[in-house]
Protein backbone atom coordinates (compact mmCIF):
# COMPACT_ATOMS: atom_id res chain seq x y z
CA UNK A 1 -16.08 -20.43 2.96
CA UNK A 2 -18.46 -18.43 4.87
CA UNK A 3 -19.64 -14.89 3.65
CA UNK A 4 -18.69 -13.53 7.06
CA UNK A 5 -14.99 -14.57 6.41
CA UNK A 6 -14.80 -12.76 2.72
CA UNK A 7 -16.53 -9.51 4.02
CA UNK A 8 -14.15 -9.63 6.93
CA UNK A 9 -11.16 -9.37 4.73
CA UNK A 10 -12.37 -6.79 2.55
CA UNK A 11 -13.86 -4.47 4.87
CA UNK A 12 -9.86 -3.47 5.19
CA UNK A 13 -9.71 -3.13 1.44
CA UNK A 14 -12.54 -0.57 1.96
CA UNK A 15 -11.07 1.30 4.92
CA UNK A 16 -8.21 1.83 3.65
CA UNK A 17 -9.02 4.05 1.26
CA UNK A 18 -12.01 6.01 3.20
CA UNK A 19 -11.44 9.53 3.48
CA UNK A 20 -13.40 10.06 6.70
CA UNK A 21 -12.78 11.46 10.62
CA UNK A 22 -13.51 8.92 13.30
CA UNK A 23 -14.38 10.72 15.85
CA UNK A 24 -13.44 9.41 19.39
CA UNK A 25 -16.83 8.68 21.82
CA UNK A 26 -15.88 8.46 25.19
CA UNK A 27 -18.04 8.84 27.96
CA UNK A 28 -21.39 10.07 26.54
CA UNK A 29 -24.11 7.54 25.74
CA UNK A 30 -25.34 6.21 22.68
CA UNK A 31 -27.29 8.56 20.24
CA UNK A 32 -27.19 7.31 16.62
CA UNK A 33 -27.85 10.90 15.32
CA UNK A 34 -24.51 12.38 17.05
CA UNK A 35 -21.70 11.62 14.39
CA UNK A 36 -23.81 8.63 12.51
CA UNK A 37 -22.11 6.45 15.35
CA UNK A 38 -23.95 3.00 14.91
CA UNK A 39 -21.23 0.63 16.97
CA UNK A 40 -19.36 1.68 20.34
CA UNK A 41 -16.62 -0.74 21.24
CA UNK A 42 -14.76 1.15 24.33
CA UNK A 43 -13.46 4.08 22.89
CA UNK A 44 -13.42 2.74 19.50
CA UNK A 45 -16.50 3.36 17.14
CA UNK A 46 -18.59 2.53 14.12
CA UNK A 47 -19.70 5.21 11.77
CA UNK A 48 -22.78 4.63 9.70
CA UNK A 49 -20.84 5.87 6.60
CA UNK A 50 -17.96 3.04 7.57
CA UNK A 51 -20.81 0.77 7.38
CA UNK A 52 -22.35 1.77 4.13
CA UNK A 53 -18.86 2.56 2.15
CA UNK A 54 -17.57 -0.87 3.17
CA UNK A 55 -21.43 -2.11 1.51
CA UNK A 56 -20.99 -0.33 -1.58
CA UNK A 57 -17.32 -1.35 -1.81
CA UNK A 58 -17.96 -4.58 -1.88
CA UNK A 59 -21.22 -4.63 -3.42
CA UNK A 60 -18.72 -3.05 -6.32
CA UNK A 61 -16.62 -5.39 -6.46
CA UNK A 62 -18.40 -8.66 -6.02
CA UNK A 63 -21.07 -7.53 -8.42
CA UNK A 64 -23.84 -8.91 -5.74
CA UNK A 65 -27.33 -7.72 -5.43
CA UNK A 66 -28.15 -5.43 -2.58
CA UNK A 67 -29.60 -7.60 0.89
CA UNK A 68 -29.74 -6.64 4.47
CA UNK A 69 -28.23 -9.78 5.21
CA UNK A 70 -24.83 -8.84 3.58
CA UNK A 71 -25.16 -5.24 5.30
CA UNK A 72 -25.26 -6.81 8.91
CA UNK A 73 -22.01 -9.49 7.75
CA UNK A 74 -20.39 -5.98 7.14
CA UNK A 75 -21.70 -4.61 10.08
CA UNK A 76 -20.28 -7.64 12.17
CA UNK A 77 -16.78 -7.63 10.71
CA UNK A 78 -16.64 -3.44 11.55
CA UNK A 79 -17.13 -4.78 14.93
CA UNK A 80 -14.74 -7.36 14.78
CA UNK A 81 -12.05 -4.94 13.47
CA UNK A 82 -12.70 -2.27 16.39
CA UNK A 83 -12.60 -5.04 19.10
CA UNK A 84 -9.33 -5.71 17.64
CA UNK A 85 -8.49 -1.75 17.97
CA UNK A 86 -10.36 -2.02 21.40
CA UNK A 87 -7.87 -4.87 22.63
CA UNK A 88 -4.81 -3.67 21.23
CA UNK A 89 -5.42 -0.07 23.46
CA UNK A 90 -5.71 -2.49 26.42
CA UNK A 91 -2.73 -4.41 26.02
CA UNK A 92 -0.63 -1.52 25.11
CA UNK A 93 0.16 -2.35 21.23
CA UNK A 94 1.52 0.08 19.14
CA UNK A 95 3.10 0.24 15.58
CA UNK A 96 6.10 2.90 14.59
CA UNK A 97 5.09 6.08 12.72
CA UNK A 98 7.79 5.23 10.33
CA UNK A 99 5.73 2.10 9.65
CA UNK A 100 2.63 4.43 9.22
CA UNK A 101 4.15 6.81 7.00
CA UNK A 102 5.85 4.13 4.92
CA UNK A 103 2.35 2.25 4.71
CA UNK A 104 0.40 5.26 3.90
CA UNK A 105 3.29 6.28 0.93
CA UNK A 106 2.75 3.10 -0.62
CA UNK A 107 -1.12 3.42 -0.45
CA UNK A 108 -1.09 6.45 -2.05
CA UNK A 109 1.50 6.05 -4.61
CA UNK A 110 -0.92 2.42 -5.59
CA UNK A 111 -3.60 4.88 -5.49
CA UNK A 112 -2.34 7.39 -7.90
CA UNK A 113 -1.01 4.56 -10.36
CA UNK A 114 -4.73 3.65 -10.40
CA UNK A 115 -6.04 6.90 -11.40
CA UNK A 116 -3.35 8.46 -13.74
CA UNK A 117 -0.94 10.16 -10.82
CA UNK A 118 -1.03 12.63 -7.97
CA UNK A 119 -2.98 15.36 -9.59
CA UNK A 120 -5.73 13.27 -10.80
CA UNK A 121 -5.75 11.56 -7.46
CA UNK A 122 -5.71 15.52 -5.77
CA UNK A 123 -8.87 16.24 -8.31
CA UNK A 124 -10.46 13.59 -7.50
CA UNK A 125 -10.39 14.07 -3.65
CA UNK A 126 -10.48 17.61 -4.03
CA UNK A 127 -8.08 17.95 -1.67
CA UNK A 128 -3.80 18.27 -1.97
CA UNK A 129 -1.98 14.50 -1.67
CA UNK A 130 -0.68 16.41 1.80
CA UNK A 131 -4.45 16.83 3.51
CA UNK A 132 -5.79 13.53 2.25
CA UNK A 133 -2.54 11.95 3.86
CA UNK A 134 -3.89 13.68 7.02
CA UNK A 135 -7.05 12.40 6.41
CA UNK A 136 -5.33 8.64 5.96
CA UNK A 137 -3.13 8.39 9.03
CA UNK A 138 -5.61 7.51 11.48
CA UNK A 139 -7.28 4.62 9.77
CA UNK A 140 -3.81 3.22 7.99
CA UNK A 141 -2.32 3.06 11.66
CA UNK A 142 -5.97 1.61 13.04
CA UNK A 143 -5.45 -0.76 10.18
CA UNK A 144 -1.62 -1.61 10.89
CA UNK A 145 -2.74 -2.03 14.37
CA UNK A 146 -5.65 -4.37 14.03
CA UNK A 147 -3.61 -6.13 11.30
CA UNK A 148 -0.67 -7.01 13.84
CA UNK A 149 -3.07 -8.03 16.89
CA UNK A 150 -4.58 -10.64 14.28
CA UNK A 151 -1.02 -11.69 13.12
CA UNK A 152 -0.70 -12.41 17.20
CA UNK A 153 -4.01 -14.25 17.41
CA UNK A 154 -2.93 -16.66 14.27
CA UNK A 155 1.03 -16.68 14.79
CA UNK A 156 1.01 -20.18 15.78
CA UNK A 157 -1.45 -21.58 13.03
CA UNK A 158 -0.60 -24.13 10.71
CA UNK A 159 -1.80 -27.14 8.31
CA UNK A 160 -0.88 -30.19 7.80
CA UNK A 161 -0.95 -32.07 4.16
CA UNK A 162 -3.97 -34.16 5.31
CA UNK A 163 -5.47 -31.21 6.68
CA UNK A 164 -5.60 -29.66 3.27
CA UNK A 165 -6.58 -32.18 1.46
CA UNK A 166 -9.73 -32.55 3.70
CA UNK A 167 -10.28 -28.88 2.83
CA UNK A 168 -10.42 -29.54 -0.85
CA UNK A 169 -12.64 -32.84 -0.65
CA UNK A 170 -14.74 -30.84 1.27
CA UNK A 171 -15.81 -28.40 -1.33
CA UNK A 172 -18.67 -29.30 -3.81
CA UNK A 173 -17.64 -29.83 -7.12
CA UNK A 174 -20.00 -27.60 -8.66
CA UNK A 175 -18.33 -25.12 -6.10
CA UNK A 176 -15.16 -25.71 -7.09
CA UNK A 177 -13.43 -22.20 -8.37
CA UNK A 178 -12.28 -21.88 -12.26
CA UNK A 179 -9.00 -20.51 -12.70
CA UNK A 180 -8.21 -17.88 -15.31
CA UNK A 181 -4.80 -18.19 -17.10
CA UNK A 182 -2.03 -17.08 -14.61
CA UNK A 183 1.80 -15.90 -14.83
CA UNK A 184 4.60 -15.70 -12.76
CA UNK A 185 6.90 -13.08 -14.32
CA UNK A 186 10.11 -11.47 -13.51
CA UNK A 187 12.32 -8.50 -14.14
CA UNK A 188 15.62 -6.97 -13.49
CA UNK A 189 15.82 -3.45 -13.07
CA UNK A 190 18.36 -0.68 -13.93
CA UNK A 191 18.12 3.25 -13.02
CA UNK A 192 19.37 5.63 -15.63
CA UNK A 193 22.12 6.91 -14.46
CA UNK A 194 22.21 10.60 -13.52
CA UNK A 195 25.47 12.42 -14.85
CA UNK A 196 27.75 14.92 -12.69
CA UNK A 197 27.00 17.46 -15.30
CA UNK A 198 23.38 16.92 -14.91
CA UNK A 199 23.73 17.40 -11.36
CA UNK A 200 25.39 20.06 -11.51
CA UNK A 201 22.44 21.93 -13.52
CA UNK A 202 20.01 20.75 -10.90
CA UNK A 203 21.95 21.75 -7.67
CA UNK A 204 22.30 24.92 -9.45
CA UNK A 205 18.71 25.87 -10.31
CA UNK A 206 17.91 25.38 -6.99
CA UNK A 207 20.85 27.47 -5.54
CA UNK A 208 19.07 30.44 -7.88
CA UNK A 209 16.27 29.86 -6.58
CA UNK A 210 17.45 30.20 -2.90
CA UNK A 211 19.14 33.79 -3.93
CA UNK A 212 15.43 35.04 -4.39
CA UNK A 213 13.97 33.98 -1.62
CA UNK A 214 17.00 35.57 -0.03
CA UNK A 215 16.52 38.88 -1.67
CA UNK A 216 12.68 38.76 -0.46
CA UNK A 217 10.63 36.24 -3.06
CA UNK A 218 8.17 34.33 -1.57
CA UNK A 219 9.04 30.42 -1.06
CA UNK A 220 5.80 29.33 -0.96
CA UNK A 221 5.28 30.93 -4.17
CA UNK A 222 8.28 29.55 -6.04
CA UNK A 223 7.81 26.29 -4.45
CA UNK A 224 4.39 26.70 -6.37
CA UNK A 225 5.93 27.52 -9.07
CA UNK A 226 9.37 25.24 -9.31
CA UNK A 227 8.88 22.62 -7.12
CA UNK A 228 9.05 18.80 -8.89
CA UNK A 229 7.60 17.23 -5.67
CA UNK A 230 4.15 17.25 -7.37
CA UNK A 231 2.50 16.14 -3.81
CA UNK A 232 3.59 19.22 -1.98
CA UNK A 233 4.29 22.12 -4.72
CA UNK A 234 0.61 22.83 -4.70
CA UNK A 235 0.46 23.37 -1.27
CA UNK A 236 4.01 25.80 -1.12
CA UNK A 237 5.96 23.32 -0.88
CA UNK A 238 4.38 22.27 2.49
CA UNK A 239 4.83 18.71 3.81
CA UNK A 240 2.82 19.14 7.52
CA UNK A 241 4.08 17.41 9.99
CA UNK A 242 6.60 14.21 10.65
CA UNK A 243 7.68 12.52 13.35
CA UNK A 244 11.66 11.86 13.53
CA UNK A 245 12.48 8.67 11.20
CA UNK A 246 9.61 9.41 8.92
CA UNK A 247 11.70 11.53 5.97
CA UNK A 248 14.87 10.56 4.33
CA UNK A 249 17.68 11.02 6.74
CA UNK A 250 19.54 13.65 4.74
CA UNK A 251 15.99 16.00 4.60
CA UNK A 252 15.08 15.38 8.92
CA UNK A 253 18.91 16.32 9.37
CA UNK A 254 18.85 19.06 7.91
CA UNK A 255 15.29 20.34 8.77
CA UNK A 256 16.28 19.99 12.75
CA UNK A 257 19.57 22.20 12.50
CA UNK A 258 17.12 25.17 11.30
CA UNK A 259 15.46 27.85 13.12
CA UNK A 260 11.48 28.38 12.27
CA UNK A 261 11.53 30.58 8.84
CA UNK A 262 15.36 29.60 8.43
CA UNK A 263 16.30 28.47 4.82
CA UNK A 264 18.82 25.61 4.21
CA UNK A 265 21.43 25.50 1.84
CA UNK A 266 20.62 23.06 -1.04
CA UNK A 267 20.82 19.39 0.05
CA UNK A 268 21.10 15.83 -2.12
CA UNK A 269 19.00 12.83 -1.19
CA UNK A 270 17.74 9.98 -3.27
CA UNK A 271 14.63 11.90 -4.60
CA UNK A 272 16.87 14.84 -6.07
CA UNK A 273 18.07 18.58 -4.67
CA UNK A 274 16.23 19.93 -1.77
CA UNK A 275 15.97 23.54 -0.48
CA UNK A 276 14.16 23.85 2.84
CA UNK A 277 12.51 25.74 5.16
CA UNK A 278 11.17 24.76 8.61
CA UNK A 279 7.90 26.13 9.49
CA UNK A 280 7.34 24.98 13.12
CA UNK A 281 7.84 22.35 15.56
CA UNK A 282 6.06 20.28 18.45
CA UNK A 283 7.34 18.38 20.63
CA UNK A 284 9.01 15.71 18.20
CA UNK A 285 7.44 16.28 15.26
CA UNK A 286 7.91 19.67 12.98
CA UNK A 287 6.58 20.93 9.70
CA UNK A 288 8.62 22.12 6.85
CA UNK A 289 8.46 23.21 3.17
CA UNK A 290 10.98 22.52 0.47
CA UNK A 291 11.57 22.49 -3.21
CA UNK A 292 12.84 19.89 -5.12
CA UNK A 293 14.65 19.81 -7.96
CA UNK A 294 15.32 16.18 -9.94
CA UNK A 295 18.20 16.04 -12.52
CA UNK A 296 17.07 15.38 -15.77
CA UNK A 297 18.05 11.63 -17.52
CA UNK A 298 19.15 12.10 -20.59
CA UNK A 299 19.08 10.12 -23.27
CA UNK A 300 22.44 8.83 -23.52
CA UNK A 301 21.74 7.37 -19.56
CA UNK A 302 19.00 4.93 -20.88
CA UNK A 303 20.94 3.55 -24.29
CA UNK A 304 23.75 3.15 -21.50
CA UNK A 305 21.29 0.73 -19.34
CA UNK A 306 19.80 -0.63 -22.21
CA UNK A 307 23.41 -2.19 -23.05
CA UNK A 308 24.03 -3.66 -19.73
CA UNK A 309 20.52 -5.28 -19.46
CA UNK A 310 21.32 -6.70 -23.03
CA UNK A 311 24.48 -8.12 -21.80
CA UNK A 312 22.97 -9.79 -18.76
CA UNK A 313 20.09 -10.81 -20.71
CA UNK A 314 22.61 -13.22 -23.09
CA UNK A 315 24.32 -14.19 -20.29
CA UNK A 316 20.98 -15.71 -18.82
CA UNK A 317 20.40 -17.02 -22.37
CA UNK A 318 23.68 -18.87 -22.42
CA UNK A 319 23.04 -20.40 -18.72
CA UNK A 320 26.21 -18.48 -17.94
CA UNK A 321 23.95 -17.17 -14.99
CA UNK A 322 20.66 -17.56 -13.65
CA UNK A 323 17.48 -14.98 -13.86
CA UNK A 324 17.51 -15.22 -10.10
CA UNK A 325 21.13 -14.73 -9.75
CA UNK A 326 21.25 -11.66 -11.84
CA UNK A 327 18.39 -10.21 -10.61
CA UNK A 328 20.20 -9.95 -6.84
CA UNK A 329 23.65 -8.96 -8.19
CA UNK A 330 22.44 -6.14 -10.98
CA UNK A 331 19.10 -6.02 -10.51
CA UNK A 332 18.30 -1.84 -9.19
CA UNK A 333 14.85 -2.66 -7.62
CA UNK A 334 14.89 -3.43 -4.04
CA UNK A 335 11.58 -4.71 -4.08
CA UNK A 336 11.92 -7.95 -6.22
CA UNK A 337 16.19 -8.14 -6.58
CA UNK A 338 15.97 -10.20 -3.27
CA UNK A 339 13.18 -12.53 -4.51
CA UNK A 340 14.74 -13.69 -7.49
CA UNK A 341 13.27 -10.79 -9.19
CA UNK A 342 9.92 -12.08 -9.00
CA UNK A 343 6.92 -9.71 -9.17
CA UNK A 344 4.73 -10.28 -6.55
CA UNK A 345 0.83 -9.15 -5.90
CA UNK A 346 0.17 -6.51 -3.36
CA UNK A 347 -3.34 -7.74 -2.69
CA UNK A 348 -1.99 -11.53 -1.90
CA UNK A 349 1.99 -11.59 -1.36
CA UNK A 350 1.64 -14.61 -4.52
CA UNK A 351 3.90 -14.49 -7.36
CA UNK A 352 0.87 -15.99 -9.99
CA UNK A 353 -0.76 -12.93 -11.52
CA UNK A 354 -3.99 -13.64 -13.36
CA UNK A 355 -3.78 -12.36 -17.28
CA UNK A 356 -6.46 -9.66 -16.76
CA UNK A 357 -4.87 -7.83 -13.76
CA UNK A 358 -1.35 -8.00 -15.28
CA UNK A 359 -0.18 -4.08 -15.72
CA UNK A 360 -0.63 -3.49 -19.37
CA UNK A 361 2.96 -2.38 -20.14
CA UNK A 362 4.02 -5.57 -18.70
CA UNK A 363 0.97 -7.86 -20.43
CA UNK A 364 2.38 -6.10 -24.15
CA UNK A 365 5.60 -7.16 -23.20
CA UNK A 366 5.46 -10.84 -22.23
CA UNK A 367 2.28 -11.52 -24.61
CA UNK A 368 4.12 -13.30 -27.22
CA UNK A 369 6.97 -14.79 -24.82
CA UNK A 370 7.07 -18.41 -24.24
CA UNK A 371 7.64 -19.76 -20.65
CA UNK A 372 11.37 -19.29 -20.25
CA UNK A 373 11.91 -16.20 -22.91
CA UNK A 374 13.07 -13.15 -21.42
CA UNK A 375 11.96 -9.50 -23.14
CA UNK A 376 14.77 -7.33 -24.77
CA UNK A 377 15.10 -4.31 -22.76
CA UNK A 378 11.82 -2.21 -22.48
CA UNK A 379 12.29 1.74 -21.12
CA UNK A 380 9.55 2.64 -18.47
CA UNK A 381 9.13 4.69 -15.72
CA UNK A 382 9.12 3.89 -11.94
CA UNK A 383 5.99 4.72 -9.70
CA UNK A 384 8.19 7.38 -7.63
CA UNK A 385 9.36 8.67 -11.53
CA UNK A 386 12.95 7.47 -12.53
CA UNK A 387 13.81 6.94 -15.56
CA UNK A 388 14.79 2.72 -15.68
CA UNK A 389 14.93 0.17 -18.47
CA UNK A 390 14.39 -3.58 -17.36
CA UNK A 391 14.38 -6.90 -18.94
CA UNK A 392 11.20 -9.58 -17.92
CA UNK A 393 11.01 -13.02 -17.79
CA UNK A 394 8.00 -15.29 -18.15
CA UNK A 395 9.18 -18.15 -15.42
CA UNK A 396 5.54 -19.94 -15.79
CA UNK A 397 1.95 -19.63 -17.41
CA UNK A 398 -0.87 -21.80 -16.36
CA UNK A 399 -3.67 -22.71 -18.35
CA UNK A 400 -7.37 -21.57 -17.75
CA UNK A 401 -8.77 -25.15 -15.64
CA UNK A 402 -11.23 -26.38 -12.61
CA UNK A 403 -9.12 -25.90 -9.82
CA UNK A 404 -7.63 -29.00 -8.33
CA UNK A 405 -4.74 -30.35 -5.89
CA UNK A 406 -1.86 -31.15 -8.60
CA UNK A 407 -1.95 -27.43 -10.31
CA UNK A 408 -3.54 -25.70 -7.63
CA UNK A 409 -1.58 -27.24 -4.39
CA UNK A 410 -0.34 -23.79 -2.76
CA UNK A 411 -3.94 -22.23 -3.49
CA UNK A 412 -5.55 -24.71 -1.55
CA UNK A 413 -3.14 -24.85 1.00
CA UNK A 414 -3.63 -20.82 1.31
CA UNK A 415 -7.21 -21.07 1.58
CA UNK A 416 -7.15 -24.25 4.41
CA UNK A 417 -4.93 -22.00 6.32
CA UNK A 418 -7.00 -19.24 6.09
CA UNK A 419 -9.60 -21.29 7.62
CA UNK A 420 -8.02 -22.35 10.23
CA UNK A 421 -6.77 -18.94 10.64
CA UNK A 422 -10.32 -17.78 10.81
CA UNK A 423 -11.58 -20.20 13.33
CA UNK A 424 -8.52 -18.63 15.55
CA UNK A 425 -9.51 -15.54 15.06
CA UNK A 426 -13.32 -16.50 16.08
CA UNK A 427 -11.88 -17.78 19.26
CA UNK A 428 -9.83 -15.04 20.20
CA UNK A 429 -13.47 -13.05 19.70
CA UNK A 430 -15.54 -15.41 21.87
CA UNK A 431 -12.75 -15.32 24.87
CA UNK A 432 -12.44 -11.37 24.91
CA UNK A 433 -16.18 -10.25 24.08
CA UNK A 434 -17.01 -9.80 28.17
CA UNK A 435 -13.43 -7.68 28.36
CA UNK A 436 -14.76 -4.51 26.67
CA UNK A 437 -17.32 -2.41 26.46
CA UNK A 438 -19.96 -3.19 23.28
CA UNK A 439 -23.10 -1.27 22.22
CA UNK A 440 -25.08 -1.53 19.12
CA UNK A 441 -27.35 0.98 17.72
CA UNK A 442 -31.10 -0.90 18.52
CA UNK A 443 -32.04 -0.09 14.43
CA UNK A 444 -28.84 -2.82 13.64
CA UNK A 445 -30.53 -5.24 16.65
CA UNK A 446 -31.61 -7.66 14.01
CA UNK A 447 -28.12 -8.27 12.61
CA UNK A 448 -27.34 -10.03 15.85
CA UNK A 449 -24.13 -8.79 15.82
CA UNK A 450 -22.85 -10.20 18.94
CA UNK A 451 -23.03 -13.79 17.46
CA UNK A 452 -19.81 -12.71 16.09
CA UNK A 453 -19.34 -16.99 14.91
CA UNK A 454 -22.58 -17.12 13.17
């Protein structure tokens, strides 16, 4: 596989992440000290701190030595991705802002699971989880754009058995890659349930609350001060602005019936109680502040879902009912209960984990588990917070090997496509090169960066 083809795919990984302004250059001509602009494709353009984050990133994580030669692969792919951008402006194609704002609330909430939650993410960036979504939205919709023009360009792509096969003989056997020990693993999920009394005690917190700011408190301050929604308390309670379809639908509802500086009465959605206060609006977008209030779990809640998952968990034993079967009718979590509970990687879409990336309060759990064995219940909490207990299952668990077609079929199969996917995509740039506009800073001139196929 050519090095061209890896860096493409990870130069997303690295701007995804980037907390930077891309600053639109229109009309004006190149000057590589105005902005650090190094690329101009149309309207679209290449910063020279896209170009060397996207070198360190990877440099970080493939543990390679420093060469130009890798700088101007990087430098090519940036290209690649803004003549991407700079078709999809052309041709008119868009993505929903619920899309971004669902995209960029999964990035972050990965992101703060990586660094130990959303103030140690905030500390690091030095910024509130609010601004550095700001920051965000422009490259994640860039990215969701670019992403579903190249979804267009290899739609119709597909191999054949023979086709893969070729693939594999192809590859030198001391090339071949040597697979670490992998798992498939699944779980079924259940919430602890929130009592009516426990409700109660939230909903009414919050309605003391609102009697302060009625009698003249500041919300800002008590949102500061109150307010569970970690990512907005340390702003006042401050969310900035959303288009319509972006928040729940109980919070927008309620947000558009008030006046600018009007304060709601205390509202339920999934995420707990909510008192609110819009701020402004434009056009169809408007910025609010709230606080929110979760009802506590108590303990009584867990042992509850600890004694369903136990019952579920010996009806599995006693093939009374499948893991995948049980997973759709009790499981709580959306995101697996529809794929047979499976876990599956964010980075790939594949249900094989290698051991060393498995999450270690899963890789405790299923250590000692034979292929098969399902975990007594284990209590954790949820990226978003809830309190939930859930059972795992170890379907599978390869052994370390040499890849090869019998254990590794579906890998190969993956990487043939991607190939072939690949050579699409190289097409695609070849035919629509002369349709825009492309200019390259003359100190990049020896990366050749037009030969987008070299």
């Amino acid at each position: 596989m050519k090095t061209k083809t890896l860096i493409y795919r990870l130069s997303y990984v690295a701007l995804c992440f980037v907390v930077t302004t891309v600053t639109t250059f229109a009309q004006a001509p190149m000057q590589r000290k105005v902005d650090g602009i190094i690329a101009k494709i149309n309207n679209q353009v290449v910063l020279k701190s896209d170009l060397e984050f996207s070198y360190l990133q990877y440099l970080t994580q493939s543990k390679q030595q420093p060469n130009e030669d890798l700088k101007c692969d990087i430098l090519k792919s940036l290209v690649q991705d803004k003549l991407l951008l700079a078709r999809a402006e052309l041709d008119s194609v868009t993505v929903e802002d619920a899309m971004v704002s669902s995209e960029l609330d999964r990035r972050i909430q990965y992101q703060a699971s990586q660094v130990g939650g959303v103030e140690r993410l905030e500390q690091y960036f030095g910024k509130s989880i609010n601004q550095i979504k700001e920051d965000l939205r422009r490259t994640v919709r860039d990215n969701l754009i670019a992403q579903k023009m190249q979804q267009e360009i290899t739609s119709k792509v597909t191999v054949t058995p023979k086709e893969i096969k070729k693939y594999f003989n192809e590859i030198p056997r001391d090339s071949l890659p040597y697979f670490s020990s992998e798992v498939e693993i699944g779980q079924i999920v259940r919430y602890a349930q929130v009592s009516k009394q426990q409700k109660q005690e939230a909903r009414q917190k919050l309605e003391d609350i609102r009697k302060r700011i009625l009698a003249g408190e500041d919300f800002a301050t008590l949102a500061k001060q109150y307010s569970e929604d970690a990512g907005s308390a340390e702003a006042g309670g401050e969310l900035g602005f959303f288009g319509r379809k972006e928040l729940v639908p109980e919070y927008e509802a309620t947000a558009l019936r008030l006046e600018p500086g009007q304060i709601s009465n205390v509202i339920e959605s999934q995420f707990g109680f909510h008192l609110i206060q819009l701020i402004e609006r434009k056009g169809q977008q408007f910025n609010s502040r709230h606080i929110l209030i979760k009802p506590a779990t108590a303990t009584v809640d867990i042992e509850e879902a600890e004694v369903e998952l136990d019952s579920i968990r010996t009806l599995i034993q006693n093939d009374s009912l499948t893991f995948a079967k049980a997973a759709k009718e009790f499981s709580d979590d959306k995101n697996t209960k529809d794929n047979g509970g499976m876990l599956t990687s964010r980075a790939t879409g594949s249900t094989y984990f290698p051991m060393d990336q498995v999450d270690p309060s899963i890789f405790f759990a299923i250590d000692t588990l034979q292929v098969g064995e399902i975990t007594e219940p284990v209590s954790y909490t949820t990226e978003d917070g809830k309190a939930a207990v859930r059972i795992l299952y170890l379907k599978s668990k390869s052994r370390p090997h040499l890849a090869n077609l019998d254990d590794d079929y579906q890998k190969v199969a993956a990487a043939a496509l991607s190939q072939k996917q690949n050579k699409a995509v190289d097409a695609w740039f070849r035919k629509n090169l002369d349709s825009v506009f492309i200019e390259i800073d003359p100190e990049y001139q020896n990366c050749q960066v037009l030969q987008l196929t070299q």
